[in-house]
N, C-alpha and C. Protein backbone atom coordinates (compact mmCIF):
# COMPACT_ATOMS: atom_id res chain seq x y z
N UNK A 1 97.65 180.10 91.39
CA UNK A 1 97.89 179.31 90.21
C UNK A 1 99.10 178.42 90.46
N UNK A 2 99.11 177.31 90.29
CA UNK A 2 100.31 176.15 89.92
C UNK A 2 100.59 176.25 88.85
N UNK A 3 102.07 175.89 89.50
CA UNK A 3 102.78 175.92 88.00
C UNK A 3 103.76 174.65 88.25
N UNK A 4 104.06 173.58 86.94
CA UNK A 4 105.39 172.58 86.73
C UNK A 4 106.55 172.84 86.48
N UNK A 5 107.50 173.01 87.10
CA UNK A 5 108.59 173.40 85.78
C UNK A 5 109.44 172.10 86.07
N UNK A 6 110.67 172.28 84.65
CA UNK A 6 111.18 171.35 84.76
C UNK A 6 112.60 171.79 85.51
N UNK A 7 113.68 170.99 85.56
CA UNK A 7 114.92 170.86 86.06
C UNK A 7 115.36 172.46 85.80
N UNK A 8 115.29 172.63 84.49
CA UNK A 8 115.79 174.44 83.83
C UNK A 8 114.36 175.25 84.32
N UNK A 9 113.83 175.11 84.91
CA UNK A 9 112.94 175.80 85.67
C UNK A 9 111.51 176.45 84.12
N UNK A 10 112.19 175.45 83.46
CA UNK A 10 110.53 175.47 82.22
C UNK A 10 109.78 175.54 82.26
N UNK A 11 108.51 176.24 82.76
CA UNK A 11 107.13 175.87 83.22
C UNK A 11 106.43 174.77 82.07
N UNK A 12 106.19 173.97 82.44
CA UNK A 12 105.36 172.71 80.78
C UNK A 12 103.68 172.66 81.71
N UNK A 13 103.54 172.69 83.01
CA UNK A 13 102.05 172.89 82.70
C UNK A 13 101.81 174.03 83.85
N UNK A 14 100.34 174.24 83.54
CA UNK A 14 99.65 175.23 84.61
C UNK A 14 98.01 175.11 85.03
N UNK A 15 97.74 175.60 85.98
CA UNK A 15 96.78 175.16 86.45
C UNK A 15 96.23 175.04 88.19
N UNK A 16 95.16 175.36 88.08
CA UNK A 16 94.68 174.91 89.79
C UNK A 16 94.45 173.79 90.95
N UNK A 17 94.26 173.18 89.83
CA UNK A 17 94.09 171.44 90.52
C UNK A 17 95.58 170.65 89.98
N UNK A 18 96.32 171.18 89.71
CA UNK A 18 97.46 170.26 89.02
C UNK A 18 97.82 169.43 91.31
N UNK A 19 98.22 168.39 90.83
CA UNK A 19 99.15 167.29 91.72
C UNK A 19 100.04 166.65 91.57
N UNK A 20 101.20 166.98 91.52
CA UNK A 20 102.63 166.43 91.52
C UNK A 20 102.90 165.49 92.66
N UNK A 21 103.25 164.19 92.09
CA UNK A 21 103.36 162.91 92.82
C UNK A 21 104.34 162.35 92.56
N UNK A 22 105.18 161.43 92.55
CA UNK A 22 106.18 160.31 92.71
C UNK A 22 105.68 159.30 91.69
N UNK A 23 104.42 159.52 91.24
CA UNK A 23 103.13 158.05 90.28
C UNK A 23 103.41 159.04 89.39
N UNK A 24 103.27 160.65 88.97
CA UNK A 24 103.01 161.45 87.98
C UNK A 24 101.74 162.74 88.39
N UNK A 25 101.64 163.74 86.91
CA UNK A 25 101.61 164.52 87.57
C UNK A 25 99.60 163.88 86.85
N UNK A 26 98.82 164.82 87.94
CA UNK A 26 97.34 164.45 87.50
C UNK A 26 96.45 165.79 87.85
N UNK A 27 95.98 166.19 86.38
CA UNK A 27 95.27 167.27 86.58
C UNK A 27 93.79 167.28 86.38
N UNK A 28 93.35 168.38 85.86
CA UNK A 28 91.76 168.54 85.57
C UNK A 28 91.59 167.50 84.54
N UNK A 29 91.31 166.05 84.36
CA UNK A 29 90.96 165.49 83.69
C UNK A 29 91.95 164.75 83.01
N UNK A 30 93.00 165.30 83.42
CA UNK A 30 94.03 164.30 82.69
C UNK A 30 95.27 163.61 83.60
N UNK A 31 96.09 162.64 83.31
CA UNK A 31 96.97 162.34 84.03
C UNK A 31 98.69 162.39 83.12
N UNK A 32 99.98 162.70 83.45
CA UNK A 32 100.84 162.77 82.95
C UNK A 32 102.22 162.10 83.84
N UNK A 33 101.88 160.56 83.64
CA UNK A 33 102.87 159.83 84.36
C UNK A 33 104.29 159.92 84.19
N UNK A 34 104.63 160.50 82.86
CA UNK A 34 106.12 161.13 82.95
C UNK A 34 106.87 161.97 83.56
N UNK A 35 105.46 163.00 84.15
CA UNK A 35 106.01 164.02 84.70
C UNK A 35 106.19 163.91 86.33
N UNK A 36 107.15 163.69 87.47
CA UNK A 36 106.86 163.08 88.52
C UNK A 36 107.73 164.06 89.68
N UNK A 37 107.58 163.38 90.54
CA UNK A 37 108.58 164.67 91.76
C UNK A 37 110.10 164.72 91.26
N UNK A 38 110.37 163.62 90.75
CA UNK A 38 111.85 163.16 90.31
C UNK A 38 112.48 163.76 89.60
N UNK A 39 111.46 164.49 88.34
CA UNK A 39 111.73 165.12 87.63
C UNK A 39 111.43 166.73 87.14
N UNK A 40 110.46 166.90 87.71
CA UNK A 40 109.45 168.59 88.17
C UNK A 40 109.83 168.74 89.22
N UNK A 41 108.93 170.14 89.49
CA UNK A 41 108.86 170.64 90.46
C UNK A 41 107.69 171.37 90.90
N UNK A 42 106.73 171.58 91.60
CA UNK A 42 105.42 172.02 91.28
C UNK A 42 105.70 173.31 92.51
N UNK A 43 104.60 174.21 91.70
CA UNK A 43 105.00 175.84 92.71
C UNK A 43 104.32 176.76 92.60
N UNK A 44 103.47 178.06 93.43
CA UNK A 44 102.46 178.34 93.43
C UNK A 44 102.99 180.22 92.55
N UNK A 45 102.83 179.98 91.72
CA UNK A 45 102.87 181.49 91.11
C UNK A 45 101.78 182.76 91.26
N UNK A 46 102.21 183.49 90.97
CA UNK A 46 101.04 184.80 90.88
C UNK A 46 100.04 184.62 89.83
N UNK A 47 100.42 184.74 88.45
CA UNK A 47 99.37 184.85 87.56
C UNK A 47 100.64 184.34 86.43
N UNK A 48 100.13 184.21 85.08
CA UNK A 48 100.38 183.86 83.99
C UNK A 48 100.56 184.81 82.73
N UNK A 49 101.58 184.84 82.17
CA UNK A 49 101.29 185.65 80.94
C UNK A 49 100.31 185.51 80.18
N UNK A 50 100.18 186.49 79.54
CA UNK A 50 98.67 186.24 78.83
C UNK A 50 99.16 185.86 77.49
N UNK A 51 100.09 185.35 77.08
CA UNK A 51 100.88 184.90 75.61
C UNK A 51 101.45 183.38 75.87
N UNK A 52 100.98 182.90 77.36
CA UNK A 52 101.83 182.27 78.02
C UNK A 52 101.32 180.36 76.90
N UNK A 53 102.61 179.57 76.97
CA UNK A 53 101.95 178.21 75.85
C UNK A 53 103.13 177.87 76.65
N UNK A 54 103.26 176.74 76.84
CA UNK A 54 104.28 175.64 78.13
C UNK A 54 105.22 175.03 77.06
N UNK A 55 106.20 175.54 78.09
CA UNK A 55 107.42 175.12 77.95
C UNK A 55 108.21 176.49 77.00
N UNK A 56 107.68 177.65 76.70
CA UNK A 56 107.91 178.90 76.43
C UNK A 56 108.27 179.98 77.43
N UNK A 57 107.99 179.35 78.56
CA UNK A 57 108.68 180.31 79.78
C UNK A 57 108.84 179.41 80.36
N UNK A 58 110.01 180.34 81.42
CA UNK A 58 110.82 180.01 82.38
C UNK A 58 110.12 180.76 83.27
N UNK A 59 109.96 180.09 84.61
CA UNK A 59 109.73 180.86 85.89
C UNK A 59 110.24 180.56 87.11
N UNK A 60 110.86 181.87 87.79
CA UNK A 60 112.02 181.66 88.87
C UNK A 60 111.22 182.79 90.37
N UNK A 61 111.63 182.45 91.15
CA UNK A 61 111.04 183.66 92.36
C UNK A 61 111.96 185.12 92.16
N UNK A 62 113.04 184.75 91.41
CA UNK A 62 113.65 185.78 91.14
C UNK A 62 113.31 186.58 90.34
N UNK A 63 113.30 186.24 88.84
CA UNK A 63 112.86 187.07 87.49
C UNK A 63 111.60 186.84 87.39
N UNK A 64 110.91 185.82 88.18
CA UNK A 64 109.48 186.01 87.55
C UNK A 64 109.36 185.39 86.07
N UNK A 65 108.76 185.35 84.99
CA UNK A 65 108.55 184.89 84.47
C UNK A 65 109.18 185.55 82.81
N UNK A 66 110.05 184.67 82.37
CA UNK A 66 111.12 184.89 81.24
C UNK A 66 111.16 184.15 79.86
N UNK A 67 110.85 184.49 79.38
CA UNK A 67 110.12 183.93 77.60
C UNK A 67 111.86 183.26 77.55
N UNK A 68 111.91 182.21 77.16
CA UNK A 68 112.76 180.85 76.72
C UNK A 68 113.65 181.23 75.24
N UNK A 69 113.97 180.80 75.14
CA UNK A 69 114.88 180.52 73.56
C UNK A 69 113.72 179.64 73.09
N UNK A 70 113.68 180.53 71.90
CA UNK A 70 112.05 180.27 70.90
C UNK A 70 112.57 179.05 69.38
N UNK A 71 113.86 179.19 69.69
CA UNK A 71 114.70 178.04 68.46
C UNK A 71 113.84 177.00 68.33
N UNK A 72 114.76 176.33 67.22
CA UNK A 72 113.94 175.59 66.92
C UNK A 72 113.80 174.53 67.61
N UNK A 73 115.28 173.99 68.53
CA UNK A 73 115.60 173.01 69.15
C UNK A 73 113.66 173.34 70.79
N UNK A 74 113.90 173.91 71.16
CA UNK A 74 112.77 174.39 72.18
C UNK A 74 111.30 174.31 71.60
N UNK A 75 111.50 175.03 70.31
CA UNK A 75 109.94 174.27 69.57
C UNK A 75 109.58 172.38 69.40
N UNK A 76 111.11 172.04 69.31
CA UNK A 76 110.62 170.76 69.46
C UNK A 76 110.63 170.34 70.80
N UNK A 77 111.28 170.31 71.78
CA UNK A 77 110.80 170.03 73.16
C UNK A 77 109.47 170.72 73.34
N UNK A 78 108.95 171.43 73.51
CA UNK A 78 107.32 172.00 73.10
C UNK A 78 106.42 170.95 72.99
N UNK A 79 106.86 170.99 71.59
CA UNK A 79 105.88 169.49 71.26
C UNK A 79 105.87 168.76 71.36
N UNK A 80 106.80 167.59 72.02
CA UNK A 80 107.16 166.62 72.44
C UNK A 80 106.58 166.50 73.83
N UNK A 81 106.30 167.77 74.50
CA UNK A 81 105.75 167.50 75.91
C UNK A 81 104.45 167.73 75.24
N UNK A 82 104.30 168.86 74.65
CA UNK A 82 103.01 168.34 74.36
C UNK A 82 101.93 167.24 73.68
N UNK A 83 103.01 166.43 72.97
CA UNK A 83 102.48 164.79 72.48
C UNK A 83 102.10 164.30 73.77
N UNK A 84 102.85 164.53 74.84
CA UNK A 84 103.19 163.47 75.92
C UNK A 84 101.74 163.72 76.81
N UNK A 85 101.29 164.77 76.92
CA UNK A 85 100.44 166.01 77.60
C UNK A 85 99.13 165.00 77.20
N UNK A 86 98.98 165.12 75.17
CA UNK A 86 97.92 164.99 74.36
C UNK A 86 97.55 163.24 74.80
N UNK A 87 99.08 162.80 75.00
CA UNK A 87 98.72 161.27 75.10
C UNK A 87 98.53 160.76 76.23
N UNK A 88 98.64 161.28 77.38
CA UNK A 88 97.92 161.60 78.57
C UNK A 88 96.54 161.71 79.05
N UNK A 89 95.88 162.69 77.97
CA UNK A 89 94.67 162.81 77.75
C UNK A 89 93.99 161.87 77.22
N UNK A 90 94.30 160.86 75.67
CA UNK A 90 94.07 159.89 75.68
C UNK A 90 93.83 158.93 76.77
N UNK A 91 94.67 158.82 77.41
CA UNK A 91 94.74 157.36 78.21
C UNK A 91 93.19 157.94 78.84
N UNK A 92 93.50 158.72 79.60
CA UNK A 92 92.37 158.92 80.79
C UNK A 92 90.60 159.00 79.48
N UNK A 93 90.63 159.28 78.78
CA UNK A 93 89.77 159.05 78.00
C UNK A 93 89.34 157.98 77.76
N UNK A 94 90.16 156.89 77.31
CA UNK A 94 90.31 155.33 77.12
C UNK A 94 90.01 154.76 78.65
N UNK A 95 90.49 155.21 79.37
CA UNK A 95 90.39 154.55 81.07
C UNK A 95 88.90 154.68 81.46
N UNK A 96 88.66 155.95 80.89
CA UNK A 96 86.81 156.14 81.33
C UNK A 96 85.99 155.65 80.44
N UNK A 97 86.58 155.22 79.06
CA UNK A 97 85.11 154.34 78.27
C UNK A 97 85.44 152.97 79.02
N UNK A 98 86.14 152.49 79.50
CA UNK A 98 86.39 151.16 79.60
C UNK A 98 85.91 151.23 81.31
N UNK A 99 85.91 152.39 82.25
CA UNK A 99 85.11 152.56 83.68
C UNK A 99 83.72 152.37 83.24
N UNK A 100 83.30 152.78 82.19
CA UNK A 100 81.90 153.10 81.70
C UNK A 100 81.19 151.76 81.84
N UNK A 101 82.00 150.88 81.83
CA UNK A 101 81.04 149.04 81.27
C UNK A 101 81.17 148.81 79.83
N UNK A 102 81.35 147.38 79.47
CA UNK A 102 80.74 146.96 78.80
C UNK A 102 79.23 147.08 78.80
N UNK A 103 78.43 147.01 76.94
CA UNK A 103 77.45 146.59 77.42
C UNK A 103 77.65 145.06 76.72
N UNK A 104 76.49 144.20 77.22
CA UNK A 104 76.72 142.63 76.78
C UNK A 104 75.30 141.83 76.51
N UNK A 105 75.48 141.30 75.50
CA UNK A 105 73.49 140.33 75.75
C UNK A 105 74.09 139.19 76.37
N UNK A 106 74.02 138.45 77.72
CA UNK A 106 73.81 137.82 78.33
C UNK A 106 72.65 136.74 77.86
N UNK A 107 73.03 135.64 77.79
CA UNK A 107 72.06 134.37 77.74
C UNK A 107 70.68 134.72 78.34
N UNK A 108 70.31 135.56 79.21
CA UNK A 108 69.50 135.50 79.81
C UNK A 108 68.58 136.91 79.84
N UNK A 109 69.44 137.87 78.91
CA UNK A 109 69.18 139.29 78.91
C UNK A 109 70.17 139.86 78.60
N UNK A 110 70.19 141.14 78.78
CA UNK A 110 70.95 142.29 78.42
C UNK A 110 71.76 142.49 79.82
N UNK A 111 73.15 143.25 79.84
CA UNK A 111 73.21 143.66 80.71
C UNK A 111 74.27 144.99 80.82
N UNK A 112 75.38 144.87 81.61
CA UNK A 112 76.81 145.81 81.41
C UNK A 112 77.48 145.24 82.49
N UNK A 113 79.02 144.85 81.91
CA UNK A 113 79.80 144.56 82.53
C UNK A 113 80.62 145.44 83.14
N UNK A 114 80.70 145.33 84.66
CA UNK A 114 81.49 146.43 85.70
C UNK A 114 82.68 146.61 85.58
N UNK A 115 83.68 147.16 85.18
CA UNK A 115 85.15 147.29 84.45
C UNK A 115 85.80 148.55 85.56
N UNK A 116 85.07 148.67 86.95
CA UNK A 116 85.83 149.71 87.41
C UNK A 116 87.04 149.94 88.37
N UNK A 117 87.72 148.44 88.09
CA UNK A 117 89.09 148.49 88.79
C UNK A 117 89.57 146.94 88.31
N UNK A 118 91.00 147.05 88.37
CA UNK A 118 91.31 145.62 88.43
C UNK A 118 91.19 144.69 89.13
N UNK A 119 90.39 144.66 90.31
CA UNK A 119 89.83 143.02 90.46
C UNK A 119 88.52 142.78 89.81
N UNK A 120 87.56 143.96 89.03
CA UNK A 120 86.60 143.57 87.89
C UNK A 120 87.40 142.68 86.99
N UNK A 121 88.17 142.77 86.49
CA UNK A 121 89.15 142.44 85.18
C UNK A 121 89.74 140.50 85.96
N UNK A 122 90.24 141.14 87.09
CA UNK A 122 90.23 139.82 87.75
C UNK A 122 89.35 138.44 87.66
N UNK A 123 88.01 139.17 88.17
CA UNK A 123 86.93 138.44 88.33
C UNK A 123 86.80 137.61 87.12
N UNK A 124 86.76 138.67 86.09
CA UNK A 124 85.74 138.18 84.74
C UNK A 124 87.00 136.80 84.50
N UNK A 125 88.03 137.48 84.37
CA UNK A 125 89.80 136.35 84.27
C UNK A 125 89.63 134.86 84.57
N UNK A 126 89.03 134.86 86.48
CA UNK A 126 88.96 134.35 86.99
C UNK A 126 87.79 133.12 86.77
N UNK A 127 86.54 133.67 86.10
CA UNK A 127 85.44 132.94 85.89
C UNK A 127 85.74 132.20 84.67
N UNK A 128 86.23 132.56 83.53
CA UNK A 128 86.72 132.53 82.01
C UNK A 128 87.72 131.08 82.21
N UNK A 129 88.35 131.20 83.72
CA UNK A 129 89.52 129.60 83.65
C UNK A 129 88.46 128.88 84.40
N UNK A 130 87.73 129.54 85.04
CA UNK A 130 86.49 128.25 86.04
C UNK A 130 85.60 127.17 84.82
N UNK A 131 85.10 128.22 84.11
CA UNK A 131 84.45 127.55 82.84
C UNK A 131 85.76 126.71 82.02
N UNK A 132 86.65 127.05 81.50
CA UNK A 132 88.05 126.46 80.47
C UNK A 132 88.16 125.28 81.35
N UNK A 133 87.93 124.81 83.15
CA UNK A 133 88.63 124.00 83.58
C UNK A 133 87.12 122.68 83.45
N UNK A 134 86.15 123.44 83.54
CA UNK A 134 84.89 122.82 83.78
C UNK A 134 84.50 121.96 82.36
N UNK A 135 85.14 122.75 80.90
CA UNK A 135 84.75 122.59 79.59
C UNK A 135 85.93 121.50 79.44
N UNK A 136 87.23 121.13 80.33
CA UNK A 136 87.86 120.25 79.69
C UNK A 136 87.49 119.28 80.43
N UNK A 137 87.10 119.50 81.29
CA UNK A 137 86.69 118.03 82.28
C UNK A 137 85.55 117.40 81.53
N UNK A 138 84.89 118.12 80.61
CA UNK A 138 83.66 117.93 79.81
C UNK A 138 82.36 118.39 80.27
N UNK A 139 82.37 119.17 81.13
CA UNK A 139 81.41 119.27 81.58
C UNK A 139 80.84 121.17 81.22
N UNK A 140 79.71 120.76 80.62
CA UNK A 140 79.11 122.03 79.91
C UNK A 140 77.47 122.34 80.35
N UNK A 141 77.47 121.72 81.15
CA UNK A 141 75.78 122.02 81.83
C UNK A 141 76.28 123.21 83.32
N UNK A 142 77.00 122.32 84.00
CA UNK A 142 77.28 123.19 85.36
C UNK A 142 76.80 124.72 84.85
N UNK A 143 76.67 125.48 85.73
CA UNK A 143 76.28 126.93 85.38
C UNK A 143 77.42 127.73 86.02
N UNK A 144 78.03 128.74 85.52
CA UNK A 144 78.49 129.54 86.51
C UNK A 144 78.51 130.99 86.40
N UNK A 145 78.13 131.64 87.28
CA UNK A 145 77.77 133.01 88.13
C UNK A 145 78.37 134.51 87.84
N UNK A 146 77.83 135.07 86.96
CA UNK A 146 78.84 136.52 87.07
C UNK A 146 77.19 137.56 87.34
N UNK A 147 77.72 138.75 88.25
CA UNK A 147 77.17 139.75 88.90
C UNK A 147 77.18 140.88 88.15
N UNK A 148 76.43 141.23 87.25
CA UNK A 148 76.87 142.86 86.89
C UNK A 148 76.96 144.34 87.12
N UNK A 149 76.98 145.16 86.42
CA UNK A 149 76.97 146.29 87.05
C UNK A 149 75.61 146.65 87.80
N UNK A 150 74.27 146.12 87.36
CA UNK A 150 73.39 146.14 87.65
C UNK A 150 72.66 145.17 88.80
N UNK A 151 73.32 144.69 89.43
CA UNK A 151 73.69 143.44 90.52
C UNK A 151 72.74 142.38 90.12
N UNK A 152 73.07 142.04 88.78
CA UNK A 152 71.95 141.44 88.45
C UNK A 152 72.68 140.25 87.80
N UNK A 153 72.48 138.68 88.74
CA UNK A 153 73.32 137.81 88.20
C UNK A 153 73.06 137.28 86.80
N UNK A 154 73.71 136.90 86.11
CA UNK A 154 73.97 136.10 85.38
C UNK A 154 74.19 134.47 85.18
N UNK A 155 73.68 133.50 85.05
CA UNK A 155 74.35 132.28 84.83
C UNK A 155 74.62 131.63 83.69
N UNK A 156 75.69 131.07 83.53
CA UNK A 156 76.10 130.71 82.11
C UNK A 156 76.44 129.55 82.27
N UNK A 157 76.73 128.49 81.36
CA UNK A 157 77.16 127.40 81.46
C UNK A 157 78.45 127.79 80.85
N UNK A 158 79.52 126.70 80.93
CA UNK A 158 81.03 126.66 80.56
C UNK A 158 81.27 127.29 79.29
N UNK A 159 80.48 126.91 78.14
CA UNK A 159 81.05 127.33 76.84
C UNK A 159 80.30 129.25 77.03
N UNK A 160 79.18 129.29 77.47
CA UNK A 160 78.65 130.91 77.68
C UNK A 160 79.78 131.74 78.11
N UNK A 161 79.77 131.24 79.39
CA UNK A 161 81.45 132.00 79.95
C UNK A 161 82.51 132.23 79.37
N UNK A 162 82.55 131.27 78.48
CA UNK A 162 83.91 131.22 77.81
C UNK A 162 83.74 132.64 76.35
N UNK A 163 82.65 132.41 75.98
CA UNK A 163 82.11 133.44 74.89
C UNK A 163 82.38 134.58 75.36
N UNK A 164 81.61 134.64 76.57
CA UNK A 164 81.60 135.97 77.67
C UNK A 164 83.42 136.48 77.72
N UNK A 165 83.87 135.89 78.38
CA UNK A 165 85.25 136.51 78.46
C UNK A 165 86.10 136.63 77.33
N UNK A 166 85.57 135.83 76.45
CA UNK A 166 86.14 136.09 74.82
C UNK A 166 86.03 137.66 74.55
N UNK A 167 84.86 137.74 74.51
CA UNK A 167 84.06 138.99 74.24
C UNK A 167 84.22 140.49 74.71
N UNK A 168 84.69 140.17 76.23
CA UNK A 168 85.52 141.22 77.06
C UNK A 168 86.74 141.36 76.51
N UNK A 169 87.40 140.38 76.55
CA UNK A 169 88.85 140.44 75.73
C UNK A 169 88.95 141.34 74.94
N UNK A 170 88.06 140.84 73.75
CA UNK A 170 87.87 141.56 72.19
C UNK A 170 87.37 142.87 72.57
N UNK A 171 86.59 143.37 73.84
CA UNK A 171 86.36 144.86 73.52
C UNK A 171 87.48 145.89 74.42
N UNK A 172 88.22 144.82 75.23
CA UNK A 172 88.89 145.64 76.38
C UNK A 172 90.14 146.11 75.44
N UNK A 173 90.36 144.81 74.36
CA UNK A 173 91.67 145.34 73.75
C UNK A 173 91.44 146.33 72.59
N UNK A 174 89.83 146.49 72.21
CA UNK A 174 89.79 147.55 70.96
C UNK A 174 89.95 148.40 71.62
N UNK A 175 89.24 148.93 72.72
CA UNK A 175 89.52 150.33 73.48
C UNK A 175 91.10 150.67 73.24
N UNK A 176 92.28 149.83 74.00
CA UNK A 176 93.48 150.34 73.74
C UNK A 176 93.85 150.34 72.38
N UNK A 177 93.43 149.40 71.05
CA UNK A 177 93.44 149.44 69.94
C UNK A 177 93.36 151.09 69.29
N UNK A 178 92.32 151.55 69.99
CA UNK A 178 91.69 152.63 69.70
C UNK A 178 92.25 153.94 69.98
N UNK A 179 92.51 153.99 71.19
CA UNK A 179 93.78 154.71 71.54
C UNK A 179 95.54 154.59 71.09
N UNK A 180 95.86 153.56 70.56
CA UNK A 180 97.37 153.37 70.23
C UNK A 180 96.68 154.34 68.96
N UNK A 181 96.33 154.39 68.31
CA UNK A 181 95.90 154.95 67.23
C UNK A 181 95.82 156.17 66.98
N UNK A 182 94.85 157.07 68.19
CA UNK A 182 95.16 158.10 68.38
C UNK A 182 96.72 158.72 69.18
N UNK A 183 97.23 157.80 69.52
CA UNK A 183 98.56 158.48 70.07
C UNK A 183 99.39 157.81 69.08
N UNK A 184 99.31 157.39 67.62
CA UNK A 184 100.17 156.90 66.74
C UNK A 184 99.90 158.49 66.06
N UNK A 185 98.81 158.73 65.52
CA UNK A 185 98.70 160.17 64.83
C UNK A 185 99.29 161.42 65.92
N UNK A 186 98.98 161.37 66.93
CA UNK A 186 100.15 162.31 67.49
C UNK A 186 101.26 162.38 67.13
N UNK A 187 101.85 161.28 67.41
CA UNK A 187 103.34 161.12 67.00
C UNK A 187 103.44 161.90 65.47
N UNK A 188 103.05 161.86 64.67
CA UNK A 188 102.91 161.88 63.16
C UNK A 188 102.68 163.20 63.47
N UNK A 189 101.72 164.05 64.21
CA UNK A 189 101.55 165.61 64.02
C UNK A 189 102.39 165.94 64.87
């Protein structure tokens, strides 16, 4: 079993797949960029109390594992890592509807837009000023080219494109819309 602790040797997470990095720490499904080599310490323990909730023990090679000052000041560090934990989980949630694709009706059909790294985000960026440069020159017949997830091109003329990347815009930013939201009600619980 892995275990995090902090500087006071706090354990705040646990787990088998946990990875402590220099970027943050990234576990079964979630990622926690606050938590980093800089500031943890990651370390292979025996087993876990069975009462055990993070940041409620301390664990040392010496004592083994030592229930914390339960005050109140420690209940709120508690939860505060655990906002941080919860909003962690968010992101990577938000990161995978937005890996998932758009879907989009295309001038020409249906399709889904490929969103699975930032030079996708690039691309679409990139096509969105090809059309803006093409639409001020006046010119709105030219066609131009996007590939989707389904390698299935697309052609649009200047003002299409321009709709098109409108459209990405408007759904790339509800996703985080969507998430500030849920990590605004964290804060609040």
């Amino acid at each position: 079993m892995k275990i995090v602790k902090d500087k006071n040797d706090v354990v705040v997470f646990v787990g088998d797949d946990l990875e402590l990095t220099d970027k943050g720490l990234v576990g079964d499904g979630y990622r926690a960029p606050f938590c980093t080599t800089s500031n943890y310490v990651l370390e292979e323990a025996e087993a876990v109390p069975a009462d055990y909730s993070g940041g409620l023990y301390s664990h040392t090679a010496v004592a083994g594992w030592v229930l914390t000052d339960t005050g109140n000041q420690k209940a709120v560090e508690v939860a505060e890592i655990e906002k941080k934990r919860k909003a962690a989980e968010v992101n990577v949630a938000r990161d995978q509807k937005i890996q998932s694709g758009m879907p989009y009706k295309f001038p020409d059909g249906d399709g889904v837009v490929d969103i699975k790294s930032d030079r996708d985000i690039i691309n679409i960026t990139g096509l969105g000023v090809a059309a803006l440069a093409l639409q001020l020159k006046g010119d709105t017949t030219t066609k131009v080219e996007y590939r989707d997830e389904g390698n299935i091109n697309h052609e649009m003329t200047a003002p299409e494109m321009i709709e098109f990347g409108l459209a990405f815009v408007r759904w790339y930013s509800q996703k985080y819309k969507e998430s500030w939201a849920k990590k605004d009600d964290l804060q609040k619980g």
